[in-house]
C-alpha atoms as a PDB file:
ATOM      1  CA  UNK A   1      21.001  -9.388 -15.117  1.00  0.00           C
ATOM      2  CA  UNK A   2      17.987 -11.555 -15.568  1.00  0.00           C
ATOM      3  CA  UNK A   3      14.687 -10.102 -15.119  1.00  0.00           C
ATOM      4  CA  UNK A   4      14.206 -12.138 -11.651  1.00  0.00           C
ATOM      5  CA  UNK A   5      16.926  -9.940 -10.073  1.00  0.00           C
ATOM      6  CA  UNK A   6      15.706  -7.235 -11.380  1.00  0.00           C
ATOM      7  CA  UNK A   7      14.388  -5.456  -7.837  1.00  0.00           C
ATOM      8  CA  UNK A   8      12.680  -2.349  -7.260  1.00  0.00           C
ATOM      9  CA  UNK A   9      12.671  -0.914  -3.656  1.00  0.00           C
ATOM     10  CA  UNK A  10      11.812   2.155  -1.821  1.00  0.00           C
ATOM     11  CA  UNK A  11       8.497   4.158  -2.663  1.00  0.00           C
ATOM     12  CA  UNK A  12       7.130   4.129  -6.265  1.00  0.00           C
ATOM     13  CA  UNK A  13       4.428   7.142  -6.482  1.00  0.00           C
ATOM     14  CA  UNK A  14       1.838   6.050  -8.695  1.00  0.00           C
ATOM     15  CA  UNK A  15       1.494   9.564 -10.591  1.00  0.00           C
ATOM     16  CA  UNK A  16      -1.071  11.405 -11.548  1.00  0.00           C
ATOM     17  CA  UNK A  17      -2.159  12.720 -14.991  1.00  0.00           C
ATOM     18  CA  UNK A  18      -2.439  16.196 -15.638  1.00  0.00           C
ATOM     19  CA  UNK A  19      -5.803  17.223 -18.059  1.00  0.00           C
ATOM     20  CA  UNK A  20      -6.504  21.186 -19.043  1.00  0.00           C
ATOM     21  CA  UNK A  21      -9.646  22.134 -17.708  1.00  0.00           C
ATOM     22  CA  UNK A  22     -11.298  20.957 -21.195  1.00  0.00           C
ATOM     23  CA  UNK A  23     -10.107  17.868 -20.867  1.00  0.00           C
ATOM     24  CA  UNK A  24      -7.149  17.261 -22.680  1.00  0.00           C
ATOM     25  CA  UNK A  25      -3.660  16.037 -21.944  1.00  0.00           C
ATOM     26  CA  UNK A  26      -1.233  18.607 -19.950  1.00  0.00           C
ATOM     27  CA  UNK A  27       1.961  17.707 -20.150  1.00  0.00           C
ATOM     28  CA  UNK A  28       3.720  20.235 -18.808  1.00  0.00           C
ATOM     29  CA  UNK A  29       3.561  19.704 -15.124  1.00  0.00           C
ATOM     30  CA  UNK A  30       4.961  16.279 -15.025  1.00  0.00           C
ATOM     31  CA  UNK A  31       8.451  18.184 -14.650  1.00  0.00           C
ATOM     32  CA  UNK A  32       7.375  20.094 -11.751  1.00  0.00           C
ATOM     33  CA  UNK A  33       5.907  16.502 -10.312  1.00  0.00           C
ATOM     34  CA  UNK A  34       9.317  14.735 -10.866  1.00  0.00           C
ATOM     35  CA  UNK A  35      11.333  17.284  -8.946  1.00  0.00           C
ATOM     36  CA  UNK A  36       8.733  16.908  -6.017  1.00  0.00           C
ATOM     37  CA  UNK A  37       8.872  13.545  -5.744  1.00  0.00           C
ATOM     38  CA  UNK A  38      12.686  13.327  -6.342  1.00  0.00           C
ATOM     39  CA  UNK A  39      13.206  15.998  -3.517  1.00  0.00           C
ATOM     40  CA  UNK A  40      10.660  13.805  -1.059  1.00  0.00           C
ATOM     41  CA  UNK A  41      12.569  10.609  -1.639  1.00  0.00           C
ATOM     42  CA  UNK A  42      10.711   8.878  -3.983  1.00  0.00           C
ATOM     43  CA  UNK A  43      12.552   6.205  -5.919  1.00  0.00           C
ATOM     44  CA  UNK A  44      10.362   5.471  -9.089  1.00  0.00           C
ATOM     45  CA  UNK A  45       7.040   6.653 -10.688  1.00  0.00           C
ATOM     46  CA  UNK A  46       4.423   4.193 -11.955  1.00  0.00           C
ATOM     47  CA  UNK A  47       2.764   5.852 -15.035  1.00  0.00           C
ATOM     48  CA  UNK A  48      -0.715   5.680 -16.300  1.00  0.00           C
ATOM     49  CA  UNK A  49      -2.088   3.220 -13.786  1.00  0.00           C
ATOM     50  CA  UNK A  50      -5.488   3.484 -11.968  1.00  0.00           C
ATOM     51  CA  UNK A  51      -4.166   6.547  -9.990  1.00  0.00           C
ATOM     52  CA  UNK A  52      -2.957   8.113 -13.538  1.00  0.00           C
ATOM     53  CA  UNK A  53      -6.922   7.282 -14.805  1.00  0.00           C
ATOM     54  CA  UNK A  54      -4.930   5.619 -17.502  1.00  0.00           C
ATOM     55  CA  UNK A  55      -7.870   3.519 -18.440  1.00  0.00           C
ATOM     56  CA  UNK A  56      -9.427   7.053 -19.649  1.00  0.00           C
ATOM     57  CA  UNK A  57      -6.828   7.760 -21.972  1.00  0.00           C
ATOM     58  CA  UNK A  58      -6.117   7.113 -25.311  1.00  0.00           C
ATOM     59  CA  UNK A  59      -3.196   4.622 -26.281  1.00  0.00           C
ATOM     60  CA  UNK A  60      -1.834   7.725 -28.167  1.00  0.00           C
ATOM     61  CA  UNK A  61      -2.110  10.226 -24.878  1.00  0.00           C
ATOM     62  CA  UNK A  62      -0.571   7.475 -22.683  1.00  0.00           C
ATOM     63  CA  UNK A  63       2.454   7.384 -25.294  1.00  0.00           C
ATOM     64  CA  UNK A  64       2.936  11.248 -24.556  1.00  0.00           C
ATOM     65  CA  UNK A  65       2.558  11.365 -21.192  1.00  0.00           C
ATOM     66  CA  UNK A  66       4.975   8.458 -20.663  1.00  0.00           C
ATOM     67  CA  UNK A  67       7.473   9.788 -22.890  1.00  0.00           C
ATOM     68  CA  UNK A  68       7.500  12.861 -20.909  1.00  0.00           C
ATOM     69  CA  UNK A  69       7.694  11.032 -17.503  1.00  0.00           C
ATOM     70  CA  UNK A  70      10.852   8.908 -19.011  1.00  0.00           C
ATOM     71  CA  UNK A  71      12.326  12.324 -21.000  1.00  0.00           C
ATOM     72  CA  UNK A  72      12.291  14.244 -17.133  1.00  0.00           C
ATOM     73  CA  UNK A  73      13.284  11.492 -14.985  1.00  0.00           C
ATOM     74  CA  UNK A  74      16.614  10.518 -17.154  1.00  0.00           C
ATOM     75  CA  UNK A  75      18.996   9.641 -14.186  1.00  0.00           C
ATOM     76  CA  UNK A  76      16.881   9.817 -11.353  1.00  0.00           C
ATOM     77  CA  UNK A  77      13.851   8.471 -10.789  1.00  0.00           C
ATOM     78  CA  UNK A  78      13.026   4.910 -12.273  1.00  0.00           C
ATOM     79  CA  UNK A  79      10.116   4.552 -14.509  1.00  0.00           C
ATOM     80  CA  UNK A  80       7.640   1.897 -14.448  1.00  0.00           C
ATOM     81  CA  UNK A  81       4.991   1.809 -17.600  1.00  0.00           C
ATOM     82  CA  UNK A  82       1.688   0.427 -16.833  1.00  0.00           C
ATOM     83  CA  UNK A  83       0.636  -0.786 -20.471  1.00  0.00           C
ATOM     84  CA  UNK A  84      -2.638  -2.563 -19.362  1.00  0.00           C
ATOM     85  CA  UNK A  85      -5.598  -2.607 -21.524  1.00  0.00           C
ATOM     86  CA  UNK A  86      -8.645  -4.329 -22.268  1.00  0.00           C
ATOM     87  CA  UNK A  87      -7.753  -4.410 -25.558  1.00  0.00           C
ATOM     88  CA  UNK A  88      -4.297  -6.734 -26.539  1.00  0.00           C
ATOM     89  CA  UNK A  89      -3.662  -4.975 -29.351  1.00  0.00           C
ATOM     90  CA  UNK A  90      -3.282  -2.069 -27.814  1.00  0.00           C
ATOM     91  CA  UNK A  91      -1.566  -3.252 -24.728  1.00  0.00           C
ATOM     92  CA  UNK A  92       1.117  -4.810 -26.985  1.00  0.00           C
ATOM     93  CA  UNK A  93       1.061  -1.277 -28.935  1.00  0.00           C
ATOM     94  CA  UNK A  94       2.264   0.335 -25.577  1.00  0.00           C
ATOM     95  CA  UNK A  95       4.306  -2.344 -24.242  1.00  0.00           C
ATOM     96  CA  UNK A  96       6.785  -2.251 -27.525  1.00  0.00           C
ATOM     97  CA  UNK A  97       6.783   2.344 -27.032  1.00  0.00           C
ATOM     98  CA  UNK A  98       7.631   1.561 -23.499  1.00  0.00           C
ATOM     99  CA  UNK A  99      10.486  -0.307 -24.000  1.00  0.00           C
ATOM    100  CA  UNK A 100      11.273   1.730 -27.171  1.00  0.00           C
ATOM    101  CA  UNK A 101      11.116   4.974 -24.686  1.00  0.00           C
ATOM    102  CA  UNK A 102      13.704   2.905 -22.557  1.00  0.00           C
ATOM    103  CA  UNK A 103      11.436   2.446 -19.212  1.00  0.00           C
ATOM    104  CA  UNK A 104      13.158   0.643 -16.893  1.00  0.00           C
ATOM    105  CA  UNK A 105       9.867  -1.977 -16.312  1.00  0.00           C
ATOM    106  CA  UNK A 106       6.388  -2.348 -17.820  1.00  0.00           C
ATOM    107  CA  UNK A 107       3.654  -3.506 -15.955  1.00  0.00           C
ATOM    108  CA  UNK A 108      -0.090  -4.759 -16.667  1.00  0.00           C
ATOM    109  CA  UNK A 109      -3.321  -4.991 -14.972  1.00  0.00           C
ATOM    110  CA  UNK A 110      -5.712  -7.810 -16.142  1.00  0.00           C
ATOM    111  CA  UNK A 111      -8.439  -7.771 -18.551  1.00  0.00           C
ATOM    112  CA  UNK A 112     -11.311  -6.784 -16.792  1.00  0.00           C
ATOM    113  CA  UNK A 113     -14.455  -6.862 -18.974  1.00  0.00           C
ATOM    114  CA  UNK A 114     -14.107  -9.803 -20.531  1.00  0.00           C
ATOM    115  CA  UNK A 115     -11.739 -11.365 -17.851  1.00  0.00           C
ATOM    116  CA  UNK A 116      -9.284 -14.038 -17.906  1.00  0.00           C
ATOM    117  CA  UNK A 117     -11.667 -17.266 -16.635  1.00  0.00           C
ATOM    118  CA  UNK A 118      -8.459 -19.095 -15.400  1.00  0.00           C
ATOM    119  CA  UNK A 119      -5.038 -18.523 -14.392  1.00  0.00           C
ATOM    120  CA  UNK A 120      -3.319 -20.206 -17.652  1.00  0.00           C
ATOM    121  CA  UNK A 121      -5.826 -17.390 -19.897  1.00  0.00           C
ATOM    122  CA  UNK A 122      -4.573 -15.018 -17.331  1.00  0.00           C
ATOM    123  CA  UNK A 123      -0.723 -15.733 -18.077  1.00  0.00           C
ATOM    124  CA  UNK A 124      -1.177 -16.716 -21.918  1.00  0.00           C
ATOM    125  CA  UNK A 125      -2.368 -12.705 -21.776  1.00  0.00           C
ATOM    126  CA  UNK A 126       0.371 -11.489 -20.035  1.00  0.00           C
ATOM    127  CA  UNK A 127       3.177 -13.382 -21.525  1.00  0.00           C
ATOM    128  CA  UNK A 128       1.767 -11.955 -25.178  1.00  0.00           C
ATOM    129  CA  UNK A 129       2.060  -8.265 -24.116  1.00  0.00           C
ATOM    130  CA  UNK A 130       5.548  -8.826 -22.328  1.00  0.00           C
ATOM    131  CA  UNK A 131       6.362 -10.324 -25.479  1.00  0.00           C
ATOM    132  CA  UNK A 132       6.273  -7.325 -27.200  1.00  0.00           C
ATOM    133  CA  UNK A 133       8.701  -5.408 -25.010  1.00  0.00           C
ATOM    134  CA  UNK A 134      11.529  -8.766 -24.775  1.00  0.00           C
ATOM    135  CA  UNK A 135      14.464  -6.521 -23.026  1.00  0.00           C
ATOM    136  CA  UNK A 136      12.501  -4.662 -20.217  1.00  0.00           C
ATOM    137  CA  UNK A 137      11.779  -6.391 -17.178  1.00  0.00           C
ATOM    138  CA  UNK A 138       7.556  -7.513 -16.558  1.00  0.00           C
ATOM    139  CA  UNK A 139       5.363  -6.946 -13.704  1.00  0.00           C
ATOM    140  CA  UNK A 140       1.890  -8.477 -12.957  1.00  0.00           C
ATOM    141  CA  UNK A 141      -0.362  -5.690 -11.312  1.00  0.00           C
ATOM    142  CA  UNK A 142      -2.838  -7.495  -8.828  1.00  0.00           C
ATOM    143  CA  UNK A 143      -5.605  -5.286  -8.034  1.00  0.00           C
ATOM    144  CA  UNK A 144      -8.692  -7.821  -7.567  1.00  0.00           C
ATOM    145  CA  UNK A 145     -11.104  -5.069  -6.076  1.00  0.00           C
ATOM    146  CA  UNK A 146     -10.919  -2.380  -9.545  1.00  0.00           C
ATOM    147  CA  UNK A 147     -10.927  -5.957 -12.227  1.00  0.00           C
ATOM    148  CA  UNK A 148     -12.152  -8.287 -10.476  1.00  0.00           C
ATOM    149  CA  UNK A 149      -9.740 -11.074 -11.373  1.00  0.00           C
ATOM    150  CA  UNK A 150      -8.850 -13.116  -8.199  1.00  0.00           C
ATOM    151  CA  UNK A 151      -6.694 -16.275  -9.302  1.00  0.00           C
ATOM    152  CA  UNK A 152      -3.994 -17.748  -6.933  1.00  0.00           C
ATOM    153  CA  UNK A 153      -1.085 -15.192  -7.245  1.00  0.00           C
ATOM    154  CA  UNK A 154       1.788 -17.591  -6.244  1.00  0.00           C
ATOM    155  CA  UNK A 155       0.061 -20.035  -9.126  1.00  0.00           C
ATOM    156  CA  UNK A 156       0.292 -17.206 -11.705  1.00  0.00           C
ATOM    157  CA  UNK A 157       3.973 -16.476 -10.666  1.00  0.00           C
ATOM    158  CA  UNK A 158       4.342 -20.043 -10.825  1.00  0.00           C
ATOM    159  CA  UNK A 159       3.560 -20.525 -14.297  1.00  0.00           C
ATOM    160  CA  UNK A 160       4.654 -17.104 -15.479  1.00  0.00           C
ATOM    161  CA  UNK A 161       8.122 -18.576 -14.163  1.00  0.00           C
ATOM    162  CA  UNK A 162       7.599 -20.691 -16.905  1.00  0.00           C
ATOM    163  CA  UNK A 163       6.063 -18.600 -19.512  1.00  0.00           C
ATOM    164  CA  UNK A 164       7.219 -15.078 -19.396  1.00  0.00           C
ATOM    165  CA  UNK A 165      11.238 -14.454 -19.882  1.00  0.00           C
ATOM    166  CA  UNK A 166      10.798 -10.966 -18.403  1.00  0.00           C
ATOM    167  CA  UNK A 167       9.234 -11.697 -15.389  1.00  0.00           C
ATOM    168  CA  UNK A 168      10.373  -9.898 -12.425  1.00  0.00           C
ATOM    169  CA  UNK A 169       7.700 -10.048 -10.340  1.00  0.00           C
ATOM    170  CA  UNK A 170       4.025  -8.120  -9.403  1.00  0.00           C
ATOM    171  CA  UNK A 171       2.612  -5.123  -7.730  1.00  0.00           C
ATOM    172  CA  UNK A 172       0.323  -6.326  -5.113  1.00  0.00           C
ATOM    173  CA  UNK A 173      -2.585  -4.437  -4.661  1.00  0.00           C
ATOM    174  CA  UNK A 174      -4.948  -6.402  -2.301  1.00  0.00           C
ATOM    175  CA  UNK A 175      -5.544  -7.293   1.898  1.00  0.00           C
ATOM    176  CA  UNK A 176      -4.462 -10.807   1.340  1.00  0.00           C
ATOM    177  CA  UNK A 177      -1.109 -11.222   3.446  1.00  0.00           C
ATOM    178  CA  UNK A 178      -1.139 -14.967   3.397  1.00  0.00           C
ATOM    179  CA  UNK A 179      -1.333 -15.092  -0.462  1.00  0.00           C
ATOM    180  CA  UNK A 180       1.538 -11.845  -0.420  1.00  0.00           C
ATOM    181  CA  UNK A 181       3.736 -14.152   2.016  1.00  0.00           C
ATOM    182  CA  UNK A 182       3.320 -17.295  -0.453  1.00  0.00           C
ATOM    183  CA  UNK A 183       4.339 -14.738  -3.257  1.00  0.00           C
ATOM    184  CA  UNK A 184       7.619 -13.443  -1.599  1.00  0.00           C
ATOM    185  CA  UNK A 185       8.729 -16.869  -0.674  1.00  0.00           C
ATOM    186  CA  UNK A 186       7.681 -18.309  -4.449  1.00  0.00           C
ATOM    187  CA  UNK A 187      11.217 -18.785  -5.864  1.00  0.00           C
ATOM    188  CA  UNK A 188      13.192 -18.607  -2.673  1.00  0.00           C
ATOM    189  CA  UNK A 189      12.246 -15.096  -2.897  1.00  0.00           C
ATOM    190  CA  UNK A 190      13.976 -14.088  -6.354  1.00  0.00           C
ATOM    191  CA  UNK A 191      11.042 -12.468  -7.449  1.00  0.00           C
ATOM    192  CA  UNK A 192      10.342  -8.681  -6.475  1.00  0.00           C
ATOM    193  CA  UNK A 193       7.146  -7.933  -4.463  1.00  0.00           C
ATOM    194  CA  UNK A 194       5.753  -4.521  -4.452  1.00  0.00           C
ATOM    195  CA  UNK A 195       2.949  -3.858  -1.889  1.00  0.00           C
ATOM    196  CA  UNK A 196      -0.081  -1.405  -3.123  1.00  0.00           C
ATOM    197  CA  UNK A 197      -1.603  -0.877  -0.136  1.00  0.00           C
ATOM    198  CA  UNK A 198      -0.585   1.937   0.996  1.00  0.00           C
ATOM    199  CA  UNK A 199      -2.575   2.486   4.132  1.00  0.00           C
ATOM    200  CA  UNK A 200      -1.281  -0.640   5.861  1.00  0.00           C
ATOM    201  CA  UNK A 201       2.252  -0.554   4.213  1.00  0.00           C
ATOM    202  CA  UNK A 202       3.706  -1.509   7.091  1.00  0.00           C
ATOM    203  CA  UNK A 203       2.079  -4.960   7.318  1.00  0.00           C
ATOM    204  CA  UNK A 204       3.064  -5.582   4.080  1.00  0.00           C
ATOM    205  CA  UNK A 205       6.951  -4.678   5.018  1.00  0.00           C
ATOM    206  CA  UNK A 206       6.620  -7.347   7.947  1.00  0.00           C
ATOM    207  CA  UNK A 207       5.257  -9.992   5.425  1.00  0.00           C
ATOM    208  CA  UNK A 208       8.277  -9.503   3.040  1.00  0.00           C
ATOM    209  CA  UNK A 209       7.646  -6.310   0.665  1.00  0.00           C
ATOM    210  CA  UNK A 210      10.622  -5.053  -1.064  1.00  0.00           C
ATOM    211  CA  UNK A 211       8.971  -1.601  -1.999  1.00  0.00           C
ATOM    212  CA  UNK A 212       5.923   0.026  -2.576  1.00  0.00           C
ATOM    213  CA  UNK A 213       3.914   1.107  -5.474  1.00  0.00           C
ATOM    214  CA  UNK A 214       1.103   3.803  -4.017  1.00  0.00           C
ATOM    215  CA  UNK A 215      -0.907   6.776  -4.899  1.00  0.00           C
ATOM    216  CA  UNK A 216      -0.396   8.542  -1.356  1.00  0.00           C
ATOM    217  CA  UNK A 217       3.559   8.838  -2.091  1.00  0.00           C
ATOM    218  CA  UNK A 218       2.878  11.557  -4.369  1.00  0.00           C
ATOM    219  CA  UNK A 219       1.900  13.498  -1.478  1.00  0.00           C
ATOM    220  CA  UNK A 220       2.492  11.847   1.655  1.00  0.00           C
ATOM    221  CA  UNK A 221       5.804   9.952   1.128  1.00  0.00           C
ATOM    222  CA  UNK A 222       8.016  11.325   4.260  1.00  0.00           C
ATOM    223  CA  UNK A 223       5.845   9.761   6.596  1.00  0.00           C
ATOM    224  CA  UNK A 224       6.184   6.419   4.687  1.00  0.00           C
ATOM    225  CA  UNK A 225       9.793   6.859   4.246  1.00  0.00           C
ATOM    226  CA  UNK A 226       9.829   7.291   7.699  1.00  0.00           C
ATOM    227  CA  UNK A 227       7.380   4.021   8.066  1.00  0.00           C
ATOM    228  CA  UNK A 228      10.213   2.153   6.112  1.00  0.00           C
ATOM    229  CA  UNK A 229      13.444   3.333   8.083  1.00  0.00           C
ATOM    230  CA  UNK A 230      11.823   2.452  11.640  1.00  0.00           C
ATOM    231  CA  UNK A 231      11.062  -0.717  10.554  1.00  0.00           C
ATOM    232  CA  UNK A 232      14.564  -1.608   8.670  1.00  0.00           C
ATOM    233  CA  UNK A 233      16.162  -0.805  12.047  1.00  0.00           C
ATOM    234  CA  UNK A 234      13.517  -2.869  14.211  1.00  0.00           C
ATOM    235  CA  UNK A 235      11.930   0.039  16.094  1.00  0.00           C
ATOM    236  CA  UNK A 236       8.545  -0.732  15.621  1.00  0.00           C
ATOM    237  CA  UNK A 237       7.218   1.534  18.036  1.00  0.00           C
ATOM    238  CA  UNK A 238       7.718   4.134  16.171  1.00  0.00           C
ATOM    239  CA  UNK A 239       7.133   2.355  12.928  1.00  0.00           C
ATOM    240  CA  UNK A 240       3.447   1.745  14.171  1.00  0.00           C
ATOM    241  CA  UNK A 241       3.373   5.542  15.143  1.00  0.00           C
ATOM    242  CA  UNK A 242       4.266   6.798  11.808  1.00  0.00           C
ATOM    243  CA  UNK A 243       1.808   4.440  10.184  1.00  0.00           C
ATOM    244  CA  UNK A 244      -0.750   6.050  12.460  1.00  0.00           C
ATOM    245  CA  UNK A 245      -0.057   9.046  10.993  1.00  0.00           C
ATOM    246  CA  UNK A 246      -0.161   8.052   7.654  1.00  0.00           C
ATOM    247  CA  UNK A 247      -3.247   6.144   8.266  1.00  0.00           C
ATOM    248  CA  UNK A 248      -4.990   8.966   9.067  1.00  0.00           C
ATOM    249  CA  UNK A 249      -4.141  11.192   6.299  1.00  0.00           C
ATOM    250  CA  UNK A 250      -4.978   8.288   4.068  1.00  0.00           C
ATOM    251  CA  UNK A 251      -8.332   8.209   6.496  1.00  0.00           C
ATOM    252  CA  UNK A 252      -8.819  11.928   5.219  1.00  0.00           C
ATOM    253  CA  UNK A 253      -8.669  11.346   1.820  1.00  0.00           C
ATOM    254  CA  UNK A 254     -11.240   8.923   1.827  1.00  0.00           C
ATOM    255  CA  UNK A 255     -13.490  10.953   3.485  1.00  0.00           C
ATOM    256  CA  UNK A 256     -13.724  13.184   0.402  1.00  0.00           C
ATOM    257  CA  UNK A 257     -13.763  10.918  -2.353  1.00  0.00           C
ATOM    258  CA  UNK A 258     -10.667   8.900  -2.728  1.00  0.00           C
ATOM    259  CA  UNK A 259      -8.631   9.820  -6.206  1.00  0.00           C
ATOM    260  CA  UNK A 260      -9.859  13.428  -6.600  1.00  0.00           C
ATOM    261  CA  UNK A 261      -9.208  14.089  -3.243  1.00  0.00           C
ATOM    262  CA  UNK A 262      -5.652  12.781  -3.932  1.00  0.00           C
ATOM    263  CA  UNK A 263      -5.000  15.002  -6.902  1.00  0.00           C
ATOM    264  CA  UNK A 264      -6.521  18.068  -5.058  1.00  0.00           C
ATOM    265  CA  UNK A 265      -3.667  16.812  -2.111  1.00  0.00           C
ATOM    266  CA  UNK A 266      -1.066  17.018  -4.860  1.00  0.00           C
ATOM    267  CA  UNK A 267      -2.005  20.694  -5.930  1.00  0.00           C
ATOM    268  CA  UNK A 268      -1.550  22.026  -2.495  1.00  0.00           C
ATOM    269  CA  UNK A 269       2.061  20.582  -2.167  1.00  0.00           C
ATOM    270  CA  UNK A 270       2.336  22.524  -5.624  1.00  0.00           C
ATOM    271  CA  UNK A 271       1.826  20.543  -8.394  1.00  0.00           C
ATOM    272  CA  UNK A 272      -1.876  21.148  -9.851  1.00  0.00           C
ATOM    273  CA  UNK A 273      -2.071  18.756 -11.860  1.00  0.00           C
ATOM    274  CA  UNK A 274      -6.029  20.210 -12.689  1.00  0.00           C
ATOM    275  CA  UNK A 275      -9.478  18.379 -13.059  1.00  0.00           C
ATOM    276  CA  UNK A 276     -10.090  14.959 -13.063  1.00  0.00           C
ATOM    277  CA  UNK A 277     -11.360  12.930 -16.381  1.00  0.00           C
ATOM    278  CA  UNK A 278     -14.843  12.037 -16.318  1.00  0.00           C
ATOM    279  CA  UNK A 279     -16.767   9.747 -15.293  1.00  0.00           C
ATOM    280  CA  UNK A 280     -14.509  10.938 -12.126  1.00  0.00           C
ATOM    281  CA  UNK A 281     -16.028  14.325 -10.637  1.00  0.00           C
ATOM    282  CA  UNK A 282     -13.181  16.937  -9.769  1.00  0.00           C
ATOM    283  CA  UNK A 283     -13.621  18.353  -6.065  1.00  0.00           C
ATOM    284  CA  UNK A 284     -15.732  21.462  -6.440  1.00  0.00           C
ATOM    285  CA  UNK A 285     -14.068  24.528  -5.109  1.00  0.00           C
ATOM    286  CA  UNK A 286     -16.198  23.992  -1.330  1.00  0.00           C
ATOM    287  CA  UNK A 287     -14.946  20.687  -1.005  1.00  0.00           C
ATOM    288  CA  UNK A 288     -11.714  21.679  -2.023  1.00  0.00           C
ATOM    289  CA  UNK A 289     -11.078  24.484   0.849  1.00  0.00           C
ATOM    290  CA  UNK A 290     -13.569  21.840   3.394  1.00  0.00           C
ATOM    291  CA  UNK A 291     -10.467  18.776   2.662  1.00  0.00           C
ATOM    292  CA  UNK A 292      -7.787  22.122   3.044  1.00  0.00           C
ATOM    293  CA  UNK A 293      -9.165  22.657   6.597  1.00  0.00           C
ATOM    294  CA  UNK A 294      -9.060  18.940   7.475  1.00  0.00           C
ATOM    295  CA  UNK A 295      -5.388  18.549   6.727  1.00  0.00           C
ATOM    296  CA  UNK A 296      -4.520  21.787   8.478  1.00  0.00           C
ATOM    297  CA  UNK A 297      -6.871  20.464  11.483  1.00  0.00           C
ATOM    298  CA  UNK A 298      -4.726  17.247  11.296  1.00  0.00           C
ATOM    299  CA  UNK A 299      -1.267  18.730  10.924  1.00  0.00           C
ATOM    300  CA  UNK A 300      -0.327  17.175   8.030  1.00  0.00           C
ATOM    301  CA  UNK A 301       3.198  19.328   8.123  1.00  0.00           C
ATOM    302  CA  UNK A 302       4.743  16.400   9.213  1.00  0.00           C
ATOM    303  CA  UNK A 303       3.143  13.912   5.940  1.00  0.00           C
ATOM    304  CA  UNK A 304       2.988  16.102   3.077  1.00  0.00           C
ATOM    305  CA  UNK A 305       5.885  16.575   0.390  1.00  0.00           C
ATOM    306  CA  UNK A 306       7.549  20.058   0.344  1.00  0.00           C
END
């Protein structure tokens, strides 16, 4: 199987990362998280992304915590390695554990302090980190409002056609639906599209998504599941009224604060996965039990994992 029919589909939660309350690396609930996710139908994890604060985290903690994601999810759930770093040392570093761990895809943000200044530096990057990991399939993770780093996405796929062996295809983490709909179609659509947006999913299904990569699925993924099988049977009605729903729990969580909000979400559907690493603030306890009342006030029964 080349990489380009390589294809991921369904919900990918982008997980968390667990810290100790002094900061450290907890590994142990990732087990507890996997089951969760498993039992909510959840089809892959994405580990140590932006949701996962990889950024924060040592090359040597992300090793551990992906290890652990890849040791628990043997046989289930598939795991997708985000090995991005400013650095391309290190990126390469984690690109060539990941495949030695036996992920089933690695995946990589852009530089984004000293950025890429075109779309060939962009790909001449990438294609020297998937280089590193030659048997496991490569993913470009677009995400132009956290880097900054807005070339052409069906040019990059274009040339990373070319350039990168493994490429299978990207994660697509912006509002652009014109430039998503050139990206599915680049290739006679042999390349797998991922949509991050998680709040208007379903707009991203109707312009050609094959799955989903998204922080809210480690919480909130019956709704979306729900989003998905509505609209693979045409009944966009109710399509458009579960994306309502899950609109306004996503609505919720940015009313207090975005990511910490989300992890405080994921401890009351029973994985605490505890604070946040700085420089994000973990919810204090009053803004913890203020976003509790909101989702009881919503009725989020019907959104959250069990």
């Amino acid at each position: 199987m080349t990489s380009s029919n390589f294809h991921l589909t369904g919900l990918i939660a982008a997980s968390f990362t667990a810290f100790h309350d002094d900061g450290s690396l907890n590994l142990e609930p990732i087990e507890a998280h996997a089951g969760l996710l498993a039992r909510n139908g959840v089809s892959g994890v994405f580990v140590c992304g932006s949701t996962g604060e990889g950024v924060s985290m040592t090359t040597e903690e992300r090793m551990h915590c992906l290890q652990r994601w890849r040791d628990v999810a043997r046989g289930g759930l598939k795991v997708l390695a985000h090995v991005g770093h400013n650095s391309l040392g290190d990126a390469q570093a984690l690109a060539a554990h990941a495949q030695k761990a036996g992920v089933d895809a690695i995946a990589t943000v852009a530089p984004s302090v000293l950025r890429p200044a075109t779309v060939e530096d962009l790909v001449d990057w990438c294609a020297a980190v998937a280089a590193r990991a030659p048997d496991t399939p490569y993913y470009y993770y677009h995400i132009p409002a956290l880097t900054h780093v807005r070339h052409d996405m069906a040019r990059f796929m274009a040339l990373a056609a070319e350039r990168i062996p493994t490429f299978a295809g990207l994660k697509f983490t912006d509002e652009n639906l014109m430039e998503f709909g050139n990206c599915v179609a680049f290739g006679g659509g042999r390349y797998n599209l991922l949509y991050g947006r998680d709040e208007i999913l379903l707009a991203g299904l109707a312009t050609g998504a094959h799955g989903a990569i998204g922080s809210t699925y480690n919480y909130s993924a019956p709704v979306y599941n729900r989003v998905i099988a509505a609209f693979g049977r045409g009944d966009m009605p109710t399509a458009m009224r579960e994306m309502t729903r899950a609109r306004e729990c996503v609505q919720i969580l940015e009313d207090f604060g975005g990511a910490p909000a989300g992890k405080a979400m994921l401890k009351l559907c029973g994985v605490d996965c505890g604070p946040m690493r700085l420089p994000l603030r973990t919810l204090s306890p009053e803004r913890f039990s203020q976003l509790q009342a909101a989702l009881e006030a919503f009725g989020w029964d019907d959104v959250r994992c069990k």
